[in-house]
N, C-alpha and C. Protein backbone atom coordinates (compact mmCIF):
# COMPACT_ATOMS: atom_id res chain seq x y z
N UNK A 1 -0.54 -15.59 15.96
CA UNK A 1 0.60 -16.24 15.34
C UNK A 1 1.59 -15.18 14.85
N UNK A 2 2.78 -15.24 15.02
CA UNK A 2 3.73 -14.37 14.77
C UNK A 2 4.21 -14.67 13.47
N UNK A 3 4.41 -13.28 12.85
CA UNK A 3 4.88 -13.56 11.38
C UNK A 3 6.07 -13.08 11.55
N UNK A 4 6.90 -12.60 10.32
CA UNK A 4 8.28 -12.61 9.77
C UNK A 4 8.69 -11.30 9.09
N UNK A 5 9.77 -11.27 8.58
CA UNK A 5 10.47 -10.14 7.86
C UNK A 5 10.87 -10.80 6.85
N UNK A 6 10.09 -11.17 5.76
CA UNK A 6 10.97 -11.75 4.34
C UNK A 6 12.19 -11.30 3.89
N UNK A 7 13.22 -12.01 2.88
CA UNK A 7 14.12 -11.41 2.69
C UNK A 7 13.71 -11.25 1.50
N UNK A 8 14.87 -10.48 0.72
CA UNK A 8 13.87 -9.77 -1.16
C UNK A 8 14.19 -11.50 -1.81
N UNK A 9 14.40 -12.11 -1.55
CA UNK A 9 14.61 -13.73 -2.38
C UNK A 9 13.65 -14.46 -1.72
N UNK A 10 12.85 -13.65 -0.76
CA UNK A 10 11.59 -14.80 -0.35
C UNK A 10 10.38 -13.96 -0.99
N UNK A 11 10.67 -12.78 -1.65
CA UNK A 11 10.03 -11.85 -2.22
C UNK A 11 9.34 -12.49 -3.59
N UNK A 12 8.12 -12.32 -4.00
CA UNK A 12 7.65 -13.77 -5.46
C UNK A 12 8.52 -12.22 -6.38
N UNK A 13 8.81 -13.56 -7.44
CA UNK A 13 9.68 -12.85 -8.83
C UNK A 13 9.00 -11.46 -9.83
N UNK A 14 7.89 -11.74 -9.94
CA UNK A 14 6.78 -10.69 -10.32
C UNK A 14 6.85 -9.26 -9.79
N UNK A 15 6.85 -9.78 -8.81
CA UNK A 15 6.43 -8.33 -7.89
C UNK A 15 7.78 -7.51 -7.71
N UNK A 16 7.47 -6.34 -7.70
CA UNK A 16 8.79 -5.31 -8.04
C UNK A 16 9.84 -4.83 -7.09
N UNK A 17 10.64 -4.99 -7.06
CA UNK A 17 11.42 -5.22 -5.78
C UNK A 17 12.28 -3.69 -5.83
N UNK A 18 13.05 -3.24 -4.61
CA UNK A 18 13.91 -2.49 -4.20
C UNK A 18 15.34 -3.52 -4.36
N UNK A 19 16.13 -2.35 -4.73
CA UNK A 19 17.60 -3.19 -4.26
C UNK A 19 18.22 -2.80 -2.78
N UNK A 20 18.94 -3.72 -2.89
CA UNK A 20 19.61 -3.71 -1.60
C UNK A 20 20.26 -2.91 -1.02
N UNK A 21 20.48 -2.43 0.52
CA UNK A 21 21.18 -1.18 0.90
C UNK A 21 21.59 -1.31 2.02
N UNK A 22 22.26 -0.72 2.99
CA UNK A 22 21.79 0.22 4.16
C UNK A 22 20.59 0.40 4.97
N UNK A 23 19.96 1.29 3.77
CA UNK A 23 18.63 1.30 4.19
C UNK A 23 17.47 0.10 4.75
N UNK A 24 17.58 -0.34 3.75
CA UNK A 24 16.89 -1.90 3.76
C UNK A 24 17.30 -2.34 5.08
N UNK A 25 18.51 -2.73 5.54
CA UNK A 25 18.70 -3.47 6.92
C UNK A 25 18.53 -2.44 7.77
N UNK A 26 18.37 -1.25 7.87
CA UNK A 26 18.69 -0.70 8.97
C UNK A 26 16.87 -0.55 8.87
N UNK A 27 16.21 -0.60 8.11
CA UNK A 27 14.24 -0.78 7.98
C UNK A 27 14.37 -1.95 8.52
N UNK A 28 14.89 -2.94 8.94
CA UNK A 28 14.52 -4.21 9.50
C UNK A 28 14.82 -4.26 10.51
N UNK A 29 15.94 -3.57 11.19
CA UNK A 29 16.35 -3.96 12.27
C UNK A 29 15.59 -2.78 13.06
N UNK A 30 15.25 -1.98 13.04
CA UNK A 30 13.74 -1.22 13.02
C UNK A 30 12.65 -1.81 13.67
N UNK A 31 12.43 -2.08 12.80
CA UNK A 31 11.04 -3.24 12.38
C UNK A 31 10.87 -4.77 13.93
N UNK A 32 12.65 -4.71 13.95
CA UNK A 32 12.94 -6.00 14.82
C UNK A 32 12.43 -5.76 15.89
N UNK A 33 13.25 -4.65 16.54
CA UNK A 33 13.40 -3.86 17.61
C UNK A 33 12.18 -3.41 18.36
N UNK A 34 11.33 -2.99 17.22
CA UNK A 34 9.77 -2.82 17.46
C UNK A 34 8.67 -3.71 18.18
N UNK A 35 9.04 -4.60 17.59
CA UNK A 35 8.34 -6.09 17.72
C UNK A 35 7.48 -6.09 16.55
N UNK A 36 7.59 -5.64 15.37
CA UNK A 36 6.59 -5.59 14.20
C UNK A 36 6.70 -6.27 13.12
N UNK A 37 5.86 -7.27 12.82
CA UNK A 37 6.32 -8.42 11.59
C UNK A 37 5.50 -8.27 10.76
N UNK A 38 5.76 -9.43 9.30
CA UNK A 38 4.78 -9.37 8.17
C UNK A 38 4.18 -10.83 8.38
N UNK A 39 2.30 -10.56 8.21
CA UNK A 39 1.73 -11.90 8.67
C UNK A 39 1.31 -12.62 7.03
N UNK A 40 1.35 -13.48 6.32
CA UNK A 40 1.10 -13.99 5.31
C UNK A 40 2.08 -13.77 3.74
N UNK A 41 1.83 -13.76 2.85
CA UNK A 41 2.93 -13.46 1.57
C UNK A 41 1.85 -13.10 0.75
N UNK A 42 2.73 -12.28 -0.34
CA UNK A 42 2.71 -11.00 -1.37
C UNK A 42 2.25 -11.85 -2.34
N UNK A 43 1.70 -12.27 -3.19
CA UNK A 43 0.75 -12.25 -4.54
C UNK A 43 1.90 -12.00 -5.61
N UNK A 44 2.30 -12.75 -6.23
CA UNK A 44 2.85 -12.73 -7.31
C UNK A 44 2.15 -12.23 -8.63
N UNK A 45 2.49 -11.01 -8.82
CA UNK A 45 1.93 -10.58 -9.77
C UNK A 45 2.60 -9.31 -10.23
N UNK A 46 2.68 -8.42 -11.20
CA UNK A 46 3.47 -7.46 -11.77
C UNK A 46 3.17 -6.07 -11.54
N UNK A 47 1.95 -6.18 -11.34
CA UNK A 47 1.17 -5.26 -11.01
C UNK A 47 -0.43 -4.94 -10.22
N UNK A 48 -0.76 -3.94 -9.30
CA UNK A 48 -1.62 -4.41 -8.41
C UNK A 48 -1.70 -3.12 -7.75
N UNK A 49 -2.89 -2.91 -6.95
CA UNK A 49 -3.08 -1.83 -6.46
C UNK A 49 -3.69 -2.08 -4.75
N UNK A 50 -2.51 -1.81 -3.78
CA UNK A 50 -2.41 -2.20 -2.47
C UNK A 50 -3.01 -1.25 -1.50
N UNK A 51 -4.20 -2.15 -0.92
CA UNK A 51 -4.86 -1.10 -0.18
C UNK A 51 -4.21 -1.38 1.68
N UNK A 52 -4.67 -0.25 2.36
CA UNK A 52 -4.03 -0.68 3.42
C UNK A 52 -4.55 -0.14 4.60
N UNK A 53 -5.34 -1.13 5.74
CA UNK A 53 -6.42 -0.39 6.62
C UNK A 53 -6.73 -0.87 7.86
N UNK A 54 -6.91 -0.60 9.19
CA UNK A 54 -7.37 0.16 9.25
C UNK A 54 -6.23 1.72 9.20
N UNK A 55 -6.54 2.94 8.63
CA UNK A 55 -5.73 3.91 8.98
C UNK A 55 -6.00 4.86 9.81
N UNK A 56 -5.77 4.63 11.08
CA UNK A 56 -5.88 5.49 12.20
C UNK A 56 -4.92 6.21 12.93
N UNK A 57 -4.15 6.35 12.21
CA UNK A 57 -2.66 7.48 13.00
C UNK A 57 -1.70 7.51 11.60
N UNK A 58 -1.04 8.66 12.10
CA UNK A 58 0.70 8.62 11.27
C UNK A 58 1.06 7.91 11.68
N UNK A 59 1.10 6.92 12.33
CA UNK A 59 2.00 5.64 12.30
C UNK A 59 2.25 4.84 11.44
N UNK A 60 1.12 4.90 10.83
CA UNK A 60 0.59 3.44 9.59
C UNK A 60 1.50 4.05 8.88
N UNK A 61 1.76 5.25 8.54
CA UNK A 61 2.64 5.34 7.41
C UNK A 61 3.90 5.04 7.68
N UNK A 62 4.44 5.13 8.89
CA UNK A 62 5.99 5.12 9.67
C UNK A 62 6.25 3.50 9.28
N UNK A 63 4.83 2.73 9.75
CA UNK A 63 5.57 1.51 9.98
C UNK A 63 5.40 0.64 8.77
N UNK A 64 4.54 1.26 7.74
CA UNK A 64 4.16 0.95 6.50
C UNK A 64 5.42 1.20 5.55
N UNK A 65 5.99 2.54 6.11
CA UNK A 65 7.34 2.41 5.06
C UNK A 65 8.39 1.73 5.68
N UNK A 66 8.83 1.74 6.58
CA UNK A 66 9.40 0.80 6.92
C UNK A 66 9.83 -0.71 6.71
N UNK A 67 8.42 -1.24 6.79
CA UNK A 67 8.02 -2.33 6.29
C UNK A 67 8.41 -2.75 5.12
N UNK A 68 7.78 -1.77 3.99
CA UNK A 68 7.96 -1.91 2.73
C UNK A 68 9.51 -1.51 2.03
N UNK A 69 10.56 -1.06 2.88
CA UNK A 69 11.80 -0.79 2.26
C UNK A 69 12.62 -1.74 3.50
N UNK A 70 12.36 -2.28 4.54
CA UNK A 70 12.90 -3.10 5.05
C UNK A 70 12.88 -4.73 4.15
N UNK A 71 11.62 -4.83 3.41
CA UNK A 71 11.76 -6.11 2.78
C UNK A 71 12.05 -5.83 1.55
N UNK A 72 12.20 -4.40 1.07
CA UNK A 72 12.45 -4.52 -0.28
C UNK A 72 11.46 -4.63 -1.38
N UNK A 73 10.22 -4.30 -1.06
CA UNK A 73 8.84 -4.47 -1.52
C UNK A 73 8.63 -2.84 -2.53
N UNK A 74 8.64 -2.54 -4.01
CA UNK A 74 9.15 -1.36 -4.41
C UNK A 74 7.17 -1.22 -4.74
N UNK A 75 6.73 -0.72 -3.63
CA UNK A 75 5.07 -0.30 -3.34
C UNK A 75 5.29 1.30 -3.67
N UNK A 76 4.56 2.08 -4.76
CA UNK A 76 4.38 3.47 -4.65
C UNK A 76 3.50 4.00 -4.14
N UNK A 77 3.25 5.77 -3.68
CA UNK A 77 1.92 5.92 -3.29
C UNK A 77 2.33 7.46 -3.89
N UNK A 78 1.36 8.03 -4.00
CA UNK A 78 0.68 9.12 -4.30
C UNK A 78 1.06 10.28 -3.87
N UNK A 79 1.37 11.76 -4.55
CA UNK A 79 1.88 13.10 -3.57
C UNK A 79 1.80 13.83 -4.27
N UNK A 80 0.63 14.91 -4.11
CA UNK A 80 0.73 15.96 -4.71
C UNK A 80 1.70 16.74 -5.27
N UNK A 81 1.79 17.12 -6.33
CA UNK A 81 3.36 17.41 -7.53
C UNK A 81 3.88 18.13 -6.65
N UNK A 82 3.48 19.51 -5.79
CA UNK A 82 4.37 20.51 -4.95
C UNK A 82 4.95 20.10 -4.07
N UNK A 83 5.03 18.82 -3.74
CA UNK A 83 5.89 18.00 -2.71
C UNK A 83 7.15 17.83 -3.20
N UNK A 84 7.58 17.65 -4.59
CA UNK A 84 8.24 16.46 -5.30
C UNK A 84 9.04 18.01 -5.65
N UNK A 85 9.03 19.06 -4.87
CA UNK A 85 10.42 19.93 -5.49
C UNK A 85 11.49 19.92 -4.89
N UNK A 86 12.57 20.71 -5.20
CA UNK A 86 14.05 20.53 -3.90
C UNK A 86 14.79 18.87 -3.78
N UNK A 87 15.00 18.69 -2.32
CA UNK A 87 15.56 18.16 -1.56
C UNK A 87 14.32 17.03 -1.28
N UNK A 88 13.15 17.67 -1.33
CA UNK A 88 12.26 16.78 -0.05
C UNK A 88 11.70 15.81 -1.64
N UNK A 89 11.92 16.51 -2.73
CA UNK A 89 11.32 15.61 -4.25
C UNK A 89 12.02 14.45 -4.50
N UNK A 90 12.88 14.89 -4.29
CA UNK A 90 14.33 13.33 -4.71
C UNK A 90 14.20 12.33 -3.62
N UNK A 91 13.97 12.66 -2.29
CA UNK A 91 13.55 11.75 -1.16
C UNK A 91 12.22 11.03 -1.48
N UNK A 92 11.40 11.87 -1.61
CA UNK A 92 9.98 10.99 -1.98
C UNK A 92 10.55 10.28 -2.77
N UNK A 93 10.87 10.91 -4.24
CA UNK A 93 10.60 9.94 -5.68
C UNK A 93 11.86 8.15 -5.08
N UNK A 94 12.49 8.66 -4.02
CA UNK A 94 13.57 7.15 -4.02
C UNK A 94 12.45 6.72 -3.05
N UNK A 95 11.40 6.79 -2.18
CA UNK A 95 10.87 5.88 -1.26
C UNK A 95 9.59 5.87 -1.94
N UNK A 96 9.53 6.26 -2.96
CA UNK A 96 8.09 5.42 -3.95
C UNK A 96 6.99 6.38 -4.72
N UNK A 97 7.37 7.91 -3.91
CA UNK A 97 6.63 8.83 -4.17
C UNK A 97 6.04 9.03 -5.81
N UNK A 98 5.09 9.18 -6.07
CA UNK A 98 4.98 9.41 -7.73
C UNK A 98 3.95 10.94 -7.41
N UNK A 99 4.29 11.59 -7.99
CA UNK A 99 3.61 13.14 -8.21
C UNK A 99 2.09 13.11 -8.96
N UNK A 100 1.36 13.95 -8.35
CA UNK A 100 0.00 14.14 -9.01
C UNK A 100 -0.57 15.66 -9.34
N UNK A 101 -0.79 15.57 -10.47
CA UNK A 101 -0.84 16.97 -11.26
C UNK A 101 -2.46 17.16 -10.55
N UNK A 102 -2.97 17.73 -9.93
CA UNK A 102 -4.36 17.85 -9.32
C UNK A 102 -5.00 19.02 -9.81
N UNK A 103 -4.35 19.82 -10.61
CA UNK A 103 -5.23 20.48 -11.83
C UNK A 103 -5.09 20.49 -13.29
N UNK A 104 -4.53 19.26 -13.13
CA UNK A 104 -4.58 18.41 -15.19
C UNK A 104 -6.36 18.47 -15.10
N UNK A 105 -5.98 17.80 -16.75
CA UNK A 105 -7.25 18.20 -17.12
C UNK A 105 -7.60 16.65 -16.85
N UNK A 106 -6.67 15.76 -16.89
CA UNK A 106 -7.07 14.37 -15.90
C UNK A 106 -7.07 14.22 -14.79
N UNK A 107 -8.29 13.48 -14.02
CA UNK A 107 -8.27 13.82 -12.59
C UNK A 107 -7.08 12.36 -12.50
N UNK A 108 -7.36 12.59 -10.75
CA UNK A 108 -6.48 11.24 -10.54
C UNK A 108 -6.16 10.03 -10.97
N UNK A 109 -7.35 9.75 -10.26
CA UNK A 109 -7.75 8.25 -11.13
C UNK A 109 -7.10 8.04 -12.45
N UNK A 110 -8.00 8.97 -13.98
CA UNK A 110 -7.04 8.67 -15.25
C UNK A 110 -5.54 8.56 -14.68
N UNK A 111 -4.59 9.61 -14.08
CA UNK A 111 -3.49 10.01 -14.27
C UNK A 111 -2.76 8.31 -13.59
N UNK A 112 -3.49 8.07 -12.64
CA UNK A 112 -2.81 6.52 -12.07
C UNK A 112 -3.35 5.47 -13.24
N UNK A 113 -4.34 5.08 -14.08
CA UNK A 113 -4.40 4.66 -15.04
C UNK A 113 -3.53 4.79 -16.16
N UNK A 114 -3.26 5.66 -16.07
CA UNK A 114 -2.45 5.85 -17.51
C UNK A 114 -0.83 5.28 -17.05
N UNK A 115 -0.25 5.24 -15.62
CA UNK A 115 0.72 4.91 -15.02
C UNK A 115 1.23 3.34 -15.24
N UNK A 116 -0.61 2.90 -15.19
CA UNK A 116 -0.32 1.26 -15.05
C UNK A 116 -0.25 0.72 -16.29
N UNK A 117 -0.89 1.85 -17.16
CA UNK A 117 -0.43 1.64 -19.03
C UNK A 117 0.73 1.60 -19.50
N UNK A 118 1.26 2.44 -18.61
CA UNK A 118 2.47 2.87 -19.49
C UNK A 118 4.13 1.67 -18.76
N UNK A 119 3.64 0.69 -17.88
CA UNK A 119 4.60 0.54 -16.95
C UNK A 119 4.12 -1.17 -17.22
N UNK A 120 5.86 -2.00 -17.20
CA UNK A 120 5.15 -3.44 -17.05
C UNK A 120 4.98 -3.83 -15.70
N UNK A 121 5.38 -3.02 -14.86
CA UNK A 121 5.73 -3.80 -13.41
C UNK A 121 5.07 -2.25 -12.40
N UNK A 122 3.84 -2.27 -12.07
CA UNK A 122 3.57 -1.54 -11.06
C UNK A 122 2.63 -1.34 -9.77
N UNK A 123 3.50 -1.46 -8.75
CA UNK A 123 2.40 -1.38 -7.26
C UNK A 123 2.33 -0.28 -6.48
N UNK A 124 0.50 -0.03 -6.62
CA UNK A 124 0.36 1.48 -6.05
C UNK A 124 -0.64 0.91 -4.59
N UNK A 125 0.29 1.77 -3.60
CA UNK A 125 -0.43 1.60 -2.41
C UNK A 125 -1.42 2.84 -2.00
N UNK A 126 -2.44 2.81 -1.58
CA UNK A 126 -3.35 3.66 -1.19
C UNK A 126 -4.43 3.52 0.01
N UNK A 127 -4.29 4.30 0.94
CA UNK A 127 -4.97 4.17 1.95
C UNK A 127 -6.48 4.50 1.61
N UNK A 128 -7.86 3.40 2.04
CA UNK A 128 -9.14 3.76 0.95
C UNK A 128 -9.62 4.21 1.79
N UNK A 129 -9.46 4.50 3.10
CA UNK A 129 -10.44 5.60 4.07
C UNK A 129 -10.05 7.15 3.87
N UNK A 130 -8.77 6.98 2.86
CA UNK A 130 -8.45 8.90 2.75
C UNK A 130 -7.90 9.92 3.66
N UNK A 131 -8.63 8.69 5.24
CA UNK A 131 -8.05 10.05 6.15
C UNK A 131 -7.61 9.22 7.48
N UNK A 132 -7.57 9.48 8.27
CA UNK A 132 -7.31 8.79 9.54
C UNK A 132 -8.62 9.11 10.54
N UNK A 133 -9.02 9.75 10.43
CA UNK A 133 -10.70 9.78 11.25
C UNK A 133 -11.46 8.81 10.55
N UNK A 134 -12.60 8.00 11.78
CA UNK A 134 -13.48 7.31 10.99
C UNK A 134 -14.49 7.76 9.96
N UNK A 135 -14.98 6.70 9.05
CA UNK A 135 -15.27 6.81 8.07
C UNK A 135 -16.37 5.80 8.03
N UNK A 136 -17.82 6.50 6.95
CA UNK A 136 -18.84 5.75 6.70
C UNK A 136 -18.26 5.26 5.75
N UNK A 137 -18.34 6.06 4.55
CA UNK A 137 -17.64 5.56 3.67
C UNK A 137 -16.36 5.33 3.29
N UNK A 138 -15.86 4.44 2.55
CA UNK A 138 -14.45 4.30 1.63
C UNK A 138 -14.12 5.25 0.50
N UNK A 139 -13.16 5.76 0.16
CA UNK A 139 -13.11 6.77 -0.95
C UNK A 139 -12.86 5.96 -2.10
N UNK A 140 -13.51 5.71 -3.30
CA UNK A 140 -13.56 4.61 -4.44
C UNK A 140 -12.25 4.99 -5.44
N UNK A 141 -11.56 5.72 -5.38
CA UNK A 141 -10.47 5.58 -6.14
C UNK A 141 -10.07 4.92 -6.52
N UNK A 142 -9.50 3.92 -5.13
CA UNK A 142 -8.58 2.81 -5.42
C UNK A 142 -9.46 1.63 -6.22
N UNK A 143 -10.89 1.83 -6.05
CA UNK A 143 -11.09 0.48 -6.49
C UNK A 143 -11.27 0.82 -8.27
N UNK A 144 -11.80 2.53 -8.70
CA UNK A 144 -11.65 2.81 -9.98
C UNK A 144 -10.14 2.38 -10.66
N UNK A 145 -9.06 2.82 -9.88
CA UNK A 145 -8.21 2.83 -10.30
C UNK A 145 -7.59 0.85 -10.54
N UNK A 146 -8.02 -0.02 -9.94
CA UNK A 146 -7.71 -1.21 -10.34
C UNK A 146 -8.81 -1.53 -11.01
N UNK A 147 -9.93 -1.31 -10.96
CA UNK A 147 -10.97 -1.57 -11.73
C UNK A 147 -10.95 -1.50 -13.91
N UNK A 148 -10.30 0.17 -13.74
CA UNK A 148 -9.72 0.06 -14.89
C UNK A 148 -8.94 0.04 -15.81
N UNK A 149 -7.88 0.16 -14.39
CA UNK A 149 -6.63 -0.42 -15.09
C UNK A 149 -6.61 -2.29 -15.60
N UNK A 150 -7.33 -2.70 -14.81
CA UNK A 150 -7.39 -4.41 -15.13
C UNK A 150 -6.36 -5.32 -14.15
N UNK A 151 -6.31 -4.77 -13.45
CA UNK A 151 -5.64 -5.19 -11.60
C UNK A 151 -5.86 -5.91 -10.92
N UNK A 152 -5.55 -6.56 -10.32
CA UNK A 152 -6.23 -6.91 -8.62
C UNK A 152 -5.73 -5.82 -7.71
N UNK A 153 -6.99 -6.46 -6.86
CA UNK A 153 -5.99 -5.23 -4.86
C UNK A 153 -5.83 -6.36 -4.47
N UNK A 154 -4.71 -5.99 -3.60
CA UNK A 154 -3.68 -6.92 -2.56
C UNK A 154 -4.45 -6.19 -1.10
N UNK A 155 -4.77 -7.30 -0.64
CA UNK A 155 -5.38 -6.62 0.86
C UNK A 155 -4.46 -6.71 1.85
N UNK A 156 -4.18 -5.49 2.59
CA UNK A 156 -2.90 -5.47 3.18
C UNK A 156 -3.40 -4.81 4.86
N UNK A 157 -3.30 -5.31 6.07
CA UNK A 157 -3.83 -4.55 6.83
C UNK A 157 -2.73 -4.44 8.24
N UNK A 158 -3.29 -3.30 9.56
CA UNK A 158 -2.72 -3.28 10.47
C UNK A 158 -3.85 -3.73 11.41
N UNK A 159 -2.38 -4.31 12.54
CA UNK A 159 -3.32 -4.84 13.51
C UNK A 159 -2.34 -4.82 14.54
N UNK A 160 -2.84 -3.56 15.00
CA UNK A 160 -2.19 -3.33 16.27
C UNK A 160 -1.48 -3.88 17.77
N UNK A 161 -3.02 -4.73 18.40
CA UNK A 161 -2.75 -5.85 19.42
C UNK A 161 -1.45 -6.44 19.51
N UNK A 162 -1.16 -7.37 17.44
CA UNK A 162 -0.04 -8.61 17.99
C UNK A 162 0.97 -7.58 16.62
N UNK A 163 1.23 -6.81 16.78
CA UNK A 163 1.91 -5.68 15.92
C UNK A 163 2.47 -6.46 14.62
N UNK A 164 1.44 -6.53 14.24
CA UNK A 164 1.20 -7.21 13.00
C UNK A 164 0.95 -6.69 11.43
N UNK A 165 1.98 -6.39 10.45
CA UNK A 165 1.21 -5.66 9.43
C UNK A 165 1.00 -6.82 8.56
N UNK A 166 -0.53 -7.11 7.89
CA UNK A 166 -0.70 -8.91 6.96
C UNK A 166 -1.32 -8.30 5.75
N UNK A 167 -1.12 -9.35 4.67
CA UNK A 167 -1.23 -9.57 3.55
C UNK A 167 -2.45 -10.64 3.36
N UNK A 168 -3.75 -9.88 2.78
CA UNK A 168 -5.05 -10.59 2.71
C UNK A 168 -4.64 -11.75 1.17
N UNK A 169 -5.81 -11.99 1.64
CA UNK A 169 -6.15 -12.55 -0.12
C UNK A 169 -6.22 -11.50 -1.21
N UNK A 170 -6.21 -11.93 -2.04
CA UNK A 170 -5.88 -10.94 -4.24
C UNK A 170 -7.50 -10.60 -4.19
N UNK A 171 -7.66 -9.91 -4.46
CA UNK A 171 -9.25 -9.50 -4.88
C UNK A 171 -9.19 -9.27 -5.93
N UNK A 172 -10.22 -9.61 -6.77
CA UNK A 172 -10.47 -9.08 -8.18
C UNK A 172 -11.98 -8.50 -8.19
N UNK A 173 -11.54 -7.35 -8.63
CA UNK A 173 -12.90 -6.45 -8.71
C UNK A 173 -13.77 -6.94 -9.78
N UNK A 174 -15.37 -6.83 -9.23
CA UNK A 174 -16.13 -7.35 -10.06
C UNK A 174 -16.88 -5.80 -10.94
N UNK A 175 -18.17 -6.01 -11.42
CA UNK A 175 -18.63 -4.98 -11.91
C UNK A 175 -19.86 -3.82 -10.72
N UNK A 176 -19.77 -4.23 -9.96
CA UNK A 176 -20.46 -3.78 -8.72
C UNK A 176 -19.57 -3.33 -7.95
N UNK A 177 -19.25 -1.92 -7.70
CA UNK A 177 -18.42 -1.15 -6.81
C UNK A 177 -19.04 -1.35 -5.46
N UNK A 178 -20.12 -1.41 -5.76
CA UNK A 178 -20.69 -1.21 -3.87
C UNK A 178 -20.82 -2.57 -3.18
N UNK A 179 -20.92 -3.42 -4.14
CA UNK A 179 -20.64 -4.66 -3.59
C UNK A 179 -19.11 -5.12 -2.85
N UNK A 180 -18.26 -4.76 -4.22
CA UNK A 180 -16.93 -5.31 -3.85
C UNK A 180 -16.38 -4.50 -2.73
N UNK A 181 -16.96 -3.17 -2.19
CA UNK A 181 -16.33 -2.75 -1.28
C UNK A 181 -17.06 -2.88 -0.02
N UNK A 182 -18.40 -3.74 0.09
CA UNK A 182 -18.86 -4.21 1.25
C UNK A 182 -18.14 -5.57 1.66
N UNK A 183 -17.72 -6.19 0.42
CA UNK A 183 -16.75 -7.23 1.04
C UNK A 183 -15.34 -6.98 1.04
N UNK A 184 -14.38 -5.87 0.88
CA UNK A 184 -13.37 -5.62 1.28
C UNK A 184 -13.53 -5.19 2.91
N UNK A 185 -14.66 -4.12 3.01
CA UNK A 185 -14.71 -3.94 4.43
C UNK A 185 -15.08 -4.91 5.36
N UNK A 186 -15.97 -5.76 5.07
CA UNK A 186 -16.34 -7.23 5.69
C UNK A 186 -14.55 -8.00 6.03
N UNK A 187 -13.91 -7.95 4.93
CA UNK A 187 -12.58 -9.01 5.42
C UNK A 187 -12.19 -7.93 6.18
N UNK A 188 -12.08 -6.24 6.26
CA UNK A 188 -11.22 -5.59 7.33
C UNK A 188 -11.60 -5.61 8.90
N UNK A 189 -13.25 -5.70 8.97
CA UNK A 189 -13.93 -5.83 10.65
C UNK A 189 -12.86 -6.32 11.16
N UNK A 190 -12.32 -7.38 11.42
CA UNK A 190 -11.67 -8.01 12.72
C UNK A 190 -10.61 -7.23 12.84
N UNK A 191 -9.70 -6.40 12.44
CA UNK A 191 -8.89 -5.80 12.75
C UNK A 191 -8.78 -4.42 13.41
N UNK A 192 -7.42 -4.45 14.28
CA UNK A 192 -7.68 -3.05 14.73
C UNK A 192 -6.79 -2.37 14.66
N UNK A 193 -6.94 -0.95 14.44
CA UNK A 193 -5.35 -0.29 13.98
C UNK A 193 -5.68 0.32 15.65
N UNK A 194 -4.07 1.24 15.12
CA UNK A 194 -3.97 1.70 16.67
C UNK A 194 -4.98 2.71 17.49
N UNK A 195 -6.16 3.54 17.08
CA UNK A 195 -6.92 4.24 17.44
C UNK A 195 -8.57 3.28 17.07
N UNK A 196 -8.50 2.37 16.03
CA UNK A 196 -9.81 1.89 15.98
C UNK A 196 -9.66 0.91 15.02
N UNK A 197 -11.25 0.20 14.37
CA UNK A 197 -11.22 -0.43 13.61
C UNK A 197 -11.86 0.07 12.49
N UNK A 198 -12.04 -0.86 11.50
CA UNK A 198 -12.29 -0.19 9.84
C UNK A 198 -13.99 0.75 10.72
């Protein structure tokens, strides 16, 4: 079934939006051109921590940002602080980038905790395989990091075949990490990114 390109007014009110641009249409008409749509809708909520899988190429990120500044969807992700200097810092920080001090005396995790403390409205996207090679395991960050911040994850996946990027069901993490991430990977099986599946 073929999905869509929301516009930011089909976007739910909660969830933190980009303003309008240039950019934005010229990410859609992108997106058009491609043949690449959005399959289901975004979770109204203020804050949330968006996982996104399978990740098997730099693509996911191409068509992931895309995606997410073509509809206007204001999703952050993660970048080591030495990224965020110059020319290339001001580019990240406008397409969502947030900096990570990786020899504070807080590791990650706190430092994205303390983000979702300090903020009424925030969505952090994170890829939970870490890398683009397959993976036994998931890297638990993301689920520490909604776990104690007091979050849901938004399950968000690619699927290559019908060039499809979809929006799962809200998960709410329970008190069993190894559980909740045998059933995040259970809803990812059927999908396939462009080199493989979860």
């Amino acid at each position: 079934m073929k999905g869509h390109l929301p516009t930011p007014m089909q976007l739910p009110p909660r969830m933190p939006h980009l303003r309008d641009g240039w950019r934005r249409r010229t990410c859609r008409a992108v997106l058009r051109l491609s043949g690449w749509s959005l399959v289901g809708e975004f979770p109204d909520v203020p804050k949330a921590v968006l996982i996104a899988a399978p990740h098997s190429s730099w693509w996911d990120g191409v068509w992931g940002l895309l995606l997410k500044v073509g509809i206007g969807a204001d999703v952050h992700f993660m970048g080591k602080q030495e990224l965020f200097r110059g020319p290339l810092g001001g580019l990240l920080r406008r397409l969502g980038g947030m900096p990570i001090d990786r020899g504070a005396a807080k590791g990650v995790v706190e430092q994205m905790i303390d983000q979702f403390r300090q903020r009424d409205a925030l969505w952090l996207g994170i890829a939970p395989e870490g890398t683009r090679k397959p993976v036994k395991r998931w890297k638990s960050g993301f689920w520490h990091i909604a776990h104690d911040a007091g979050v849901p994850i938004v399950t968000a996946y690619f699927n290559y075949p019908d060039k499809a990027i979809g929006v799962g069901p809200l998960f709410e993490t329970s008190d069993d990490m190894d559980v909740d991430l045998a059933r995040l990977r259970a809803f990812y099986a059927p999908f396939k990114g462009k080199h493989r599946n979860v």
